[in-house]
N, C-alpha and C. Protein backbone atom coordinates (compact mmCIF):
# COMPACT_ATOMS: atom_id res chain seq x y z
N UNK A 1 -0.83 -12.06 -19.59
CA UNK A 1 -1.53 -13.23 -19.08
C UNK A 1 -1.28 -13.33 -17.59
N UNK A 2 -2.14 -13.56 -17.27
CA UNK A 2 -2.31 -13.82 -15.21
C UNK A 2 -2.33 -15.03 -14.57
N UNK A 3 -1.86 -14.79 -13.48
CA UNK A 3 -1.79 -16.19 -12.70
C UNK A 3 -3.37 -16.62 -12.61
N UNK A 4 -3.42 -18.09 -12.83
CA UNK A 4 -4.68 -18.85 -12.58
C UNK A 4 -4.80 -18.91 -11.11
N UNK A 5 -5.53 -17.49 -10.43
CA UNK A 5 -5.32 -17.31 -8.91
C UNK A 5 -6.58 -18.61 -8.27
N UNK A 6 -7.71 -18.64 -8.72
CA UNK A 6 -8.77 -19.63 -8.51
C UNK A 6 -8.01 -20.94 -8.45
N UNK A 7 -7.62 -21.37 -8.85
CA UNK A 7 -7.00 -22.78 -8.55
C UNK A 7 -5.57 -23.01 -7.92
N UNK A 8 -4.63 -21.98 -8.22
CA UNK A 8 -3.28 -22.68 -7.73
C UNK A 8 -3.18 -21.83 -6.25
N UNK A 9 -3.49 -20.96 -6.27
CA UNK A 9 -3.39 -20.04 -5.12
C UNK A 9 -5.01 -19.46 -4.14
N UNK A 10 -4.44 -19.34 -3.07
CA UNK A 10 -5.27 -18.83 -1.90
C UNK A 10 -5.61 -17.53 -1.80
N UNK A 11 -6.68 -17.36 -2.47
CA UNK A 11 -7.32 -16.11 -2.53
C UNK A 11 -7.51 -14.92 -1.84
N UNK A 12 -8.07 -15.48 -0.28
CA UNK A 12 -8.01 -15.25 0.87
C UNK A 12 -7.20 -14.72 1.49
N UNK A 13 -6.30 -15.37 1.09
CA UNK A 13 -4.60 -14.60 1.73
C UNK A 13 -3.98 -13.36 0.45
N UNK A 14 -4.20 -13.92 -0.62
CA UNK A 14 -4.40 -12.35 -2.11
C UNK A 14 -4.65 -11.03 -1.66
N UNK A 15 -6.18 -11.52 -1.03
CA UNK A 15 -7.22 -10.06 -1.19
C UNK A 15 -6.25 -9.48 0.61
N UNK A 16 -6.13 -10.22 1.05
CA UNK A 16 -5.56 -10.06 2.29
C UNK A 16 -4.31 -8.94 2.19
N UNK A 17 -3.61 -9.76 1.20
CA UNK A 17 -1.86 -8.84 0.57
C UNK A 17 -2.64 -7.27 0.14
N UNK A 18 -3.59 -7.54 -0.93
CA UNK A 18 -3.51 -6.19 -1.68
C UNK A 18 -4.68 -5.40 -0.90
N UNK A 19 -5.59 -5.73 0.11
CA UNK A 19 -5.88 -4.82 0.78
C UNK A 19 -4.85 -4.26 2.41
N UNK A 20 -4.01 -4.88 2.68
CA UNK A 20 -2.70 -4.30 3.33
C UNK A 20 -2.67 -3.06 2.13
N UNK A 21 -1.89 -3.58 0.93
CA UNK A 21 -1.17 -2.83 0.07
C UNK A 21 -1.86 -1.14 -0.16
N UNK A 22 -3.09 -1.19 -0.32
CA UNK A 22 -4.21 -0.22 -0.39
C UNK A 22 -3.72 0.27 0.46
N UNK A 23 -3.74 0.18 1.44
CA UNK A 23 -3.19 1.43 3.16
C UNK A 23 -2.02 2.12 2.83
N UNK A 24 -1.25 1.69 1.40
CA UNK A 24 0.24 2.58 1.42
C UNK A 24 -0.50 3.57 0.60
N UNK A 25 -1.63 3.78 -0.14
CA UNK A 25 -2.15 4.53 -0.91
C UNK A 25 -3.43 5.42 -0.47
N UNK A 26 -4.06 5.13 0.95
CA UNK A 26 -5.04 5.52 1.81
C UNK A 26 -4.76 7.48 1.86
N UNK A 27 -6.00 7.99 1.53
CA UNK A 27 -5.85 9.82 1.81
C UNK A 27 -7.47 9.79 1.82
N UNK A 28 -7.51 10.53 2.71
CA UNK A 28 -9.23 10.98 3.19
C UNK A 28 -9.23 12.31 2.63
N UNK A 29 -10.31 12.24 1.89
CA UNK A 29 -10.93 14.19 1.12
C UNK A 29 -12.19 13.76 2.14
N UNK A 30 -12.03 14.81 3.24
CA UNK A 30 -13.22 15.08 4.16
C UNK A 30 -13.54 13.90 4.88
N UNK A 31 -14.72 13.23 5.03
CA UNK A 31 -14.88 12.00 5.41
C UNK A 31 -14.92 10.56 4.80
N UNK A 32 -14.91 10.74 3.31
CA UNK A 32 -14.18 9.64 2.63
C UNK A 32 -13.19 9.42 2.43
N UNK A 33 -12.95 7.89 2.77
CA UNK A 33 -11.32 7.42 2.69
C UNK A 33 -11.28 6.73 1.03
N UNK A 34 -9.91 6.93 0.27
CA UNK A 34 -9.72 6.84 -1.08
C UNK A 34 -9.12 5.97 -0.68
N UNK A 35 -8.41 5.21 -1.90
CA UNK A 35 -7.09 4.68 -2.11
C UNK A 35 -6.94 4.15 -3.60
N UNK A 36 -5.98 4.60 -4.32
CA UNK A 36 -5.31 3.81 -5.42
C UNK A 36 -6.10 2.30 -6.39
N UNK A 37 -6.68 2.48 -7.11
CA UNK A 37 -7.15 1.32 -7.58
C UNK A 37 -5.99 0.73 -8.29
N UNK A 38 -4.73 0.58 -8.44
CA UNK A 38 -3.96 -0.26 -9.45
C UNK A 38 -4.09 -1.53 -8.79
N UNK A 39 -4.40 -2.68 -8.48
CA UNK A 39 -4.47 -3.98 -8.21
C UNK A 39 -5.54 -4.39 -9.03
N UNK A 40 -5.42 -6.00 -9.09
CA UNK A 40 -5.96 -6.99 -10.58
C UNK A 40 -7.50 -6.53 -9.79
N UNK A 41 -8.40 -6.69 -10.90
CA UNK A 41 -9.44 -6.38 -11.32
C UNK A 41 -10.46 -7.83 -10.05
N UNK A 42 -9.75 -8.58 -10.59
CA UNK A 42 -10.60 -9.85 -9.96
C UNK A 42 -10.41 -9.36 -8.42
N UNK A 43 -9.24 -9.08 -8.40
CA UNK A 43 -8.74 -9.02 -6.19
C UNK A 43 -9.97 -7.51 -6.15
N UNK A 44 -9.70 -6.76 -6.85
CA UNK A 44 -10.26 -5.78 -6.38
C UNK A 44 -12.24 -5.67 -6.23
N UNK A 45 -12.71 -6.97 -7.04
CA UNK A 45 -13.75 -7.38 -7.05
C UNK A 45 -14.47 -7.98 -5.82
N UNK A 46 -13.58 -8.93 -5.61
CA UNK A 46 -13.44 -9.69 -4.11
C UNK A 46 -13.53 -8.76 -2.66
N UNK A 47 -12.75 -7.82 -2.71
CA UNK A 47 -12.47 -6.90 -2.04
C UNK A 47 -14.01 -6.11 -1.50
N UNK A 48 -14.09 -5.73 -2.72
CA UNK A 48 -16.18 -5.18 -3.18
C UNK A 48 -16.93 -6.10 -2.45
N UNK A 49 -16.89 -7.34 -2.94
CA UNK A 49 -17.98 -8.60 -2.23
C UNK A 49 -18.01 -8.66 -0.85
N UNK A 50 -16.58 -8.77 -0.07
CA UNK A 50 -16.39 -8.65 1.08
C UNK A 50 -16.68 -7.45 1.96
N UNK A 51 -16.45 -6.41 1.55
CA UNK A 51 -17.53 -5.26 2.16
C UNK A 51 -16.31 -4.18 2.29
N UNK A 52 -14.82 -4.11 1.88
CA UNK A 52 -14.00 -3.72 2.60
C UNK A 52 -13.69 -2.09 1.32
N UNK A 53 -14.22 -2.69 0.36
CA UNK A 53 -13.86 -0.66 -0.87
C UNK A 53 -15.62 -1.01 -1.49
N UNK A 54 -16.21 0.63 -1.84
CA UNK A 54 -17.04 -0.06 -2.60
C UNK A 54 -16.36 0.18 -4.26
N UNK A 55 -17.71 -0.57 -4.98
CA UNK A 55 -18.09 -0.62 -6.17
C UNK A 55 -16.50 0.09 -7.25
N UNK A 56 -15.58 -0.87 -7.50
CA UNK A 56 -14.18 0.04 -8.44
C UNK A 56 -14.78 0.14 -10.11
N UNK A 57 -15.60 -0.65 -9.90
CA UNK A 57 -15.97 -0.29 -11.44
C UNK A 57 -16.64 0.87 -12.20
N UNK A 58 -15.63 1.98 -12.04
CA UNK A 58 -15.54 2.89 -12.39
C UNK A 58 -14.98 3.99 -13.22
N UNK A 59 -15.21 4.74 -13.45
CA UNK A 59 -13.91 5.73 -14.06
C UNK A 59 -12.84 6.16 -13.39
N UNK A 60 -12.80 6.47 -11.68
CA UNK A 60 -12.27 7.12 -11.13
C UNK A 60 -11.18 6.39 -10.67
N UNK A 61 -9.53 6.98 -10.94
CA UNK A 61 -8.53 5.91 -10.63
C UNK A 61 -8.27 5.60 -9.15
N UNK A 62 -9.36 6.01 -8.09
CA UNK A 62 -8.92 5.97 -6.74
C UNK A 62 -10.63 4.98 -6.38
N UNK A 63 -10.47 4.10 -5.31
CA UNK A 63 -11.70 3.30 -5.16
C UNK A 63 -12.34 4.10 -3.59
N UNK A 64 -13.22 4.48 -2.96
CA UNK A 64 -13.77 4.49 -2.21
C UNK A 64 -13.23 3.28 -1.14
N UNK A 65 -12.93 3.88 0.26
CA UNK A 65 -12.37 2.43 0.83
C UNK A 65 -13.72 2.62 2.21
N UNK A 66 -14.22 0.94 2.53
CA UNK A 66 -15.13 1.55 3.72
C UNK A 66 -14.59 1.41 5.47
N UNK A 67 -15.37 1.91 5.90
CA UNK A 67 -14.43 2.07 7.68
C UNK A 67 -13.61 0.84 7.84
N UNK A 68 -14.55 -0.06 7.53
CA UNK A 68 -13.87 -1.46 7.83
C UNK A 68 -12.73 -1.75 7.47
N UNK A 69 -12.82 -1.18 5.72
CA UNK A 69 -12.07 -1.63 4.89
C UNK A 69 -10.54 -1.04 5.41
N UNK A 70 -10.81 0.32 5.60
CA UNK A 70 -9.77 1.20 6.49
C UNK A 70 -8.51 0.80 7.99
N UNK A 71 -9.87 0.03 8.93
CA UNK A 71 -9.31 -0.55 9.82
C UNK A 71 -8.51 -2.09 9.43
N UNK A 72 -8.85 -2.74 8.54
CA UNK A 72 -8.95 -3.40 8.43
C UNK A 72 -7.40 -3.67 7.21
N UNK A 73 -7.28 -2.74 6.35
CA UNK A 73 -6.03 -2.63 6.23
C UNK A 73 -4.83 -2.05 6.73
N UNK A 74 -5.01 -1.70 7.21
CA UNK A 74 -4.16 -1.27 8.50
C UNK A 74 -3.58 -2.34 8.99
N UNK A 75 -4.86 -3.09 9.74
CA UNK A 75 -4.14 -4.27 10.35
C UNK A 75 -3.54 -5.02 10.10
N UNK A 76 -3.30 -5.30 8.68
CA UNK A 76 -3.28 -6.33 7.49
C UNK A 76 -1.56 -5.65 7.25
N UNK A 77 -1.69 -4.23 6.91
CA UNK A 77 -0.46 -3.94 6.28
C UNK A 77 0.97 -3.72 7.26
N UNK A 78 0.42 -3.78 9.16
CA UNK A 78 1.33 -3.89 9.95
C UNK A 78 1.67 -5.22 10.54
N UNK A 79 0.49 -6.33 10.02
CA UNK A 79 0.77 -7.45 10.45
C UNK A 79 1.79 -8.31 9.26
N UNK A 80 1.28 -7.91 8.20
CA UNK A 80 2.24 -8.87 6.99
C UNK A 80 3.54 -8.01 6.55
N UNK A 81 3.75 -6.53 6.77
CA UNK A 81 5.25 -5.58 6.45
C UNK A 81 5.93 -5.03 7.65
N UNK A 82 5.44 -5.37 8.90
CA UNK A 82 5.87 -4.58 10.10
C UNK A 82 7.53 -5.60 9.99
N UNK A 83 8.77 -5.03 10.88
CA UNK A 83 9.29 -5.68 10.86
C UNK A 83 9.56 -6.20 12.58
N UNK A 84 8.59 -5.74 13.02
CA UNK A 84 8.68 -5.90 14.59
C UNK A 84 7.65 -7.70 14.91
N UNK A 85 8.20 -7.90 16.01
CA UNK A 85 7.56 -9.71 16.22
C UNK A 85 6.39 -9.21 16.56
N UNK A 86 5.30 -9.55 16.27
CA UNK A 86 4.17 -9.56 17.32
C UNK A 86 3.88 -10.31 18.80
């Protein structure tokens, strides 16, 4: 059973955590960037809507991540695990 993320918690800041998290799992075959699909189904949905992996509903255990999504965790995963001040 899962946290009731829609009501008690900030979503926004969720999809925020587990697309950081995605960048520890990031490997490019050629010019597509992969990464790891293990995160909840709903975050990883959100993720889709927002423009940042496409489409996980798939067979394949790795999601397609897009440029954005790329830069974009990056930024995410040195701004919320770095241990340096900004």
């Amino acid at each position: 059973m899962g946290v009731d993320t829609e009501s008690e918690f900030d979503t926004d800041k969720i999809d925020e955590a587990a697309l950081a998290l995605l960048y520890l799992t990031l490997h490019k075959n050629g010019a597509v960037v992969r990464a790891w699909k293990n995160i909840d189904w709903d975050v990883m949905d959100r993720l889709h809507d927002k423009g940042y992996i496409f489409d996980p509903r798939n067979k394949a255990k790795s999601v397609v991540v897009t440029e954005e999504g790329e830069i974009k965790s990056k930024e995410l995963f040195y701004a919320l695990f770095s241990k340096q001040k900004a």
